[in-house]
C-alpha atoms as a PDB file:
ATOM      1  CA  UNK A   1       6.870 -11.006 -15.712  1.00  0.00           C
ATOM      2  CA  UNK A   2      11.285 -10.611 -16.650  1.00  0.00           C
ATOM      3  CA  UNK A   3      10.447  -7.015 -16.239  1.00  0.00           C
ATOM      4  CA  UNK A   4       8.938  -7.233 -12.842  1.00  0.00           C
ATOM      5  CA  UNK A   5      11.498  -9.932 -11.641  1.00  0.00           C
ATOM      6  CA  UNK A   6      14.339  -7.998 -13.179  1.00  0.00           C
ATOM      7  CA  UNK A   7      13.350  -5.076 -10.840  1.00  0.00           C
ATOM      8  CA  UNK A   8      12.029  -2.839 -14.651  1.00  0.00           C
ATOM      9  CA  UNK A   9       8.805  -2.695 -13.899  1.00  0.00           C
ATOM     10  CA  UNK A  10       6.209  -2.492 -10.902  1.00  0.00           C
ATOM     11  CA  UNK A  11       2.694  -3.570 -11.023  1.00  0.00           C
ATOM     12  CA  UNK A  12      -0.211  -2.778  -8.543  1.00  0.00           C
ATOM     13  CA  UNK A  13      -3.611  -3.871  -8.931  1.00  0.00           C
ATOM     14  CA  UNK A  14      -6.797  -2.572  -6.782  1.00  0.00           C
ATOM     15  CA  UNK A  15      -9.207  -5.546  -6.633  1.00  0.00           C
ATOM     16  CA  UNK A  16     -13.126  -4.508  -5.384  1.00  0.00           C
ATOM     17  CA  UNK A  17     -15.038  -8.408  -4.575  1.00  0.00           C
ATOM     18  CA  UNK A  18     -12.032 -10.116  -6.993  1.00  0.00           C
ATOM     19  CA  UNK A  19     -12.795  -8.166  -9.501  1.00  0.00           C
ATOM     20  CA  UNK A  20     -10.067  -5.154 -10.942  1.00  0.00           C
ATOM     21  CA  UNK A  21     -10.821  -1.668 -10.284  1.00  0.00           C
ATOM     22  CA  UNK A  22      -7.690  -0.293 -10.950  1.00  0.00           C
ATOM     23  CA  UNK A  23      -3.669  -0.522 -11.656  1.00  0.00           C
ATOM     24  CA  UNK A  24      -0.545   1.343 -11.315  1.00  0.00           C
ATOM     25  CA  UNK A  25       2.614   0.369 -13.277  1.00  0.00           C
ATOM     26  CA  UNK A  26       6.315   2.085 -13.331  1.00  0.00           C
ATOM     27  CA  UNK A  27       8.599   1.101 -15.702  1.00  0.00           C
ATOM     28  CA  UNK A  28      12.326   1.687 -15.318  1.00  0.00           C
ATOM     29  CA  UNK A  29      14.189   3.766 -18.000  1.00  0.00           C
ATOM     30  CA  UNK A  30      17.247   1.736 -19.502  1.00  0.00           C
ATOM     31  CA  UNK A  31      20.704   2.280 -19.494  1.00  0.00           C
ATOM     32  CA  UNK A  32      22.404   5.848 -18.180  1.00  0.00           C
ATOM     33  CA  UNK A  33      18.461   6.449 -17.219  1.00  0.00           C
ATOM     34  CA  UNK A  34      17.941   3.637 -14.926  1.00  0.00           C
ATOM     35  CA  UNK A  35      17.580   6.172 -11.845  1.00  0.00           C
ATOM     36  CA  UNK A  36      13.727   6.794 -12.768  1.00  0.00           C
ATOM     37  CA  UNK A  37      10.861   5.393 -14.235  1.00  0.00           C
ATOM     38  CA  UNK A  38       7.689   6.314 -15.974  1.00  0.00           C
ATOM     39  CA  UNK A  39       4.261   6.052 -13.890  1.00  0.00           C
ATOM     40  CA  UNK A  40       0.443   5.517 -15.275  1.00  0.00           C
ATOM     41  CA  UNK A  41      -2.722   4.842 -13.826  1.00  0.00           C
ATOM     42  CA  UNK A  42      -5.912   3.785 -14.499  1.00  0.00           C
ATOM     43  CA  UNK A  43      -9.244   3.611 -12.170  1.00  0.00           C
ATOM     44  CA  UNK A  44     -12.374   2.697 -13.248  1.00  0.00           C
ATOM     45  CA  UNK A  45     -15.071   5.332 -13.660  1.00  0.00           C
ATOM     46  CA  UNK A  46     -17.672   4.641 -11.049  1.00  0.00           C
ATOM     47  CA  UNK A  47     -14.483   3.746  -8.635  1.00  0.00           C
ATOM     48  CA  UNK A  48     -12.565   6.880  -9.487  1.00  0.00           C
ATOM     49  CA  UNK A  49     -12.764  10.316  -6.614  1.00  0.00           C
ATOM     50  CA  UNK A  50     -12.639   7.438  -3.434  1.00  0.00           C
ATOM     51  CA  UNK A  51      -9.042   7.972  -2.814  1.00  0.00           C
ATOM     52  CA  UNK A  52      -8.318   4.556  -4.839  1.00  0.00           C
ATOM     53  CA  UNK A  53      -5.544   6.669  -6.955  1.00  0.00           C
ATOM     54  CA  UNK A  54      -4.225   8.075  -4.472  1.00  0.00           C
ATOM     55  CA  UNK A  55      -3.694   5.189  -2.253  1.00  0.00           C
ATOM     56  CA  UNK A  56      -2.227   2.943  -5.862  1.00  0.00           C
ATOM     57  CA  UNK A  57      -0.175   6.189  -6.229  1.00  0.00           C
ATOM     58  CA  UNK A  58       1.642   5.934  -2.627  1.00  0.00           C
ATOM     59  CA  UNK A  59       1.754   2.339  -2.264  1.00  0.00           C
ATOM     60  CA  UNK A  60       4.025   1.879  -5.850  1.00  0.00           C
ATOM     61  CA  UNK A  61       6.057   5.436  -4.611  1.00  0.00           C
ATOM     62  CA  UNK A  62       6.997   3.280  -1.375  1.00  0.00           C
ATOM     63  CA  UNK A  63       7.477   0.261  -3.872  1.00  0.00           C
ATOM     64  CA  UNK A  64       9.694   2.266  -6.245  1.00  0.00           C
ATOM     65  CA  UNK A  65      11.879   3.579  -3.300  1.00  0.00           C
ATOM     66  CA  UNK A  66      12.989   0.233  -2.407  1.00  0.00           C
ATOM     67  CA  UNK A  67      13.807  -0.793  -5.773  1.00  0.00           C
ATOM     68  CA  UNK A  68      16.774   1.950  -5.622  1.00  0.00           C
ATOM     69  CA  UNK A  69      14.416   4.505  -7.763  1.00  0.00           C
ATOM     70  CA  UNK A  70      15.302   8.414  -7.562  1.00  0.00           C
ATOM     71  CA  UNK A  71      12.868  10.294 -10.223  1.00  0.00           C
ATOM     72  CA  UNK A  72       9.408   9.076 -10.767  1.00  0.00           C
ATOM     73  CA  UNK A  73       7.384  10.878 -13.916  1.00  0.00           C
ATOM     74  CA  UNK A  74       4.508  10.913 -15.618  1.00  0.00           C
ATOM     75  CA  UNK A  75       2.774  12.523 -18.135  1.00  0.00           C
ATOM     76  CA  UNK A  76      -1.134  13.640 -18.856  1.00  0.00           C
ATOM     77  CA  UNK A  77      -3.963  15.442 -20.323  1.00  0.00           C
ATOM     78  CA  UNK A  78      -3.713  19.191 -19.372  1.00  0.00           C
ATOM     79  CA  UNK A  79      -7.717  18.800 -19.419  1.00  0.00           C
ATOM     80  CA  UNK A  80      -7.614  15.820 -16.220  1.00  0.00           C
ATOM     81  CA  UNK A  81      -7.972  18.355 -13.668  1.00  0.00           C
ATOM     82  CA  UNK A  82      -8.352  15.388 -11.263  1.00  0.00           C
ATOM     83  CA  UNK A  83      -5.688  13.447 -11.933  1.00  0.00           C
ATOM     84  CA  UNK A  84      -3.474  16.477 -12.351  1.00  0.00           C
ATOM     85  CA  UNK A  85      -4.830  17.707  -8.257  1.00  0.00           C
ATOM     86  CA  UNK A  86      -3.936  14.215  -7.205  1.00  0.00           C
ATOM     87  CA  UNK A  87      -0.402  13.751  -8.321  1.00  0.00           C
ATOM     88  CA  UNK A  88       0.136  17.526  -6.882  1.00  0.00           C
ATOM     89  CA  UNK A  89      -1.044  16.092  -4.003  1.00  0.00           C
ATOM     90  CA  UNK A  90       0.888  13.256  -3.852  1.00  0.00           C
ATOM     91  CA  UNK A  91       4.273  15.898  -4.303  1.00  0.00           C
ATOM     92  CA  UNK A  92       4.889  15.701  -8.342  1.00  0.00           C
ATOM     93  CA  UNK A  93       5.710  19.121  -9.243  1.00  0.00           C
ATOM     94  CA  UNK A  94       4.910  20.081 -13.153  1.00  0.00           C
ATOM     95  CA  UNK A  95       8.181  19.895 -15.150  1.00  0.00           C
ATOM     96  CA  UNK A  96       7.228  20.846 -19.178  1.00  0.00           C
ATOM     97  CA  UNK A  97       4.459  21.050 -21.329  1.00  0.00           C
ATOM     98  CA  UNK A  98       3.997  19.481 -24.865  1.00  0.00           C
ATOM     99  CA  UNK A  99       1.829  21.635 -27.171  1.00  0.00           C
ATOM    100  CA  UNK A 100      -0.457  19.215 -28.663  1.00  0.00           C
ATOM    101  CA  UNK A 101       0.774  16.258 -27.264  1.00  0.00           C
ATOM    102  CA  UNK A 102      -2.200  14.026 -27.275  1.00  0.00           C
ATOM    103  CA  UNK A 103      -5.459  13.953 -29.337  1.00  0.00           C
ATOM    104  CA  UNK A 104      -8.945  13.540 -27.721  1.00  0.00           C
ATOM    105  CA  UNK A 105     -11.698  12.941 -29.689  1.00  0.00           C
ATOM    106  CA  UNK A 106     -10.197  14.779 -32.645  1.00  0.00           C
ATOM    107  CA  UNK A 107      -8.643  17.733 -30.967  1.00  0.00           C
ATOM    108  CA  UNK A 108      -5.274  18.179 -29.747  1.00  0.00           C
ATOM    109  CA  UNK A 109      -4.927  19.146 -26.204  1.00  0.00           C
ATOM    110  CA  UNK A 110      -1.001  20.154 -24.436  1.00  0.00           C
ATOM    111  CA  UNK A 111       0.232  17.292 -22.043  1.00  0.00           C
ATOM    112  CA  UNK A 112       1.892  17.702 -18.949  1.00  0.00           C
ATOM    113  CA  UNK A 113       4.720  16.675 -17.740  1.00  0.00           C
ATOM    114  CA  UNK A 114       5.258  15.743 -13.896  1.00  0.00           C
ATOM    115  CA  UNK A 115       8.206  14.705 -11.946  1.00  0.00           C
ATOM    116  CA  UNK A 116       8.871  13.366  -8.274  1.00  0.00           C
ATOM    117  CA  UNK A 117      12.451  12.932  -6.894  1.00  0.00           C
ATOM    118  CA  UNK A 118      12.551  10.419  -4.115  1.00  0.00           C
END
């Protein structure tokens, strides 16, 4: 809760009958980095290709933008074709790869990495 008070860290929930379907978080770099922050979401399987992520994903850009942020990134699975369409969607342009920068379910897979300047 500091974080979020202290203007580190934003938090979004999507709630379906009280009950959580979904987040979105960015948490502010420190120091000489304080100009961006990292983003990650999560959506619930049976919840996920309704435009849930995508509507998390704009609402903490517009939420970020008031809290004086200038870079927004994130990084994922070069396999989540979904998630990867949405964030190009959304504007993040593809910044760097990591060869084998995550495991999943015993094999190593490249990550991407995405940025959006605001």
């Amino acid at each position: 809760m500091a974080n979020i008070e202290l203007g580190r860290e934003i938090r979004l929930v999507a709630e379906v009958k009280g009950k959580v379907i979904g987040y979105a978080t960015v948490k502010r770099d420190d120091d000489g980095l304080r100009h961006r922050g990292w983003l990650g979401i999560a959506i619930k399987k049976e919840f996920r290709g309704l435009g849930i992520g995508t509507e998390l994903m704009r609402r903490i850009i517009d939420e970020a933008r008031k809290l004086d942020f200038k870079l927004i990134l994130l990084e994922t699975s070069s396999l989540n074709d979904r998630a990867i369409h949405v964030y190009r969607k959304i504007g993040f342009k593809e910044v760097g790869r990591i060869s084998m920068g995550m495991r999943i379910n015993d094999k190593y897979v490249d990550t991407i990495i995405m940025a959006l300047q605001l």
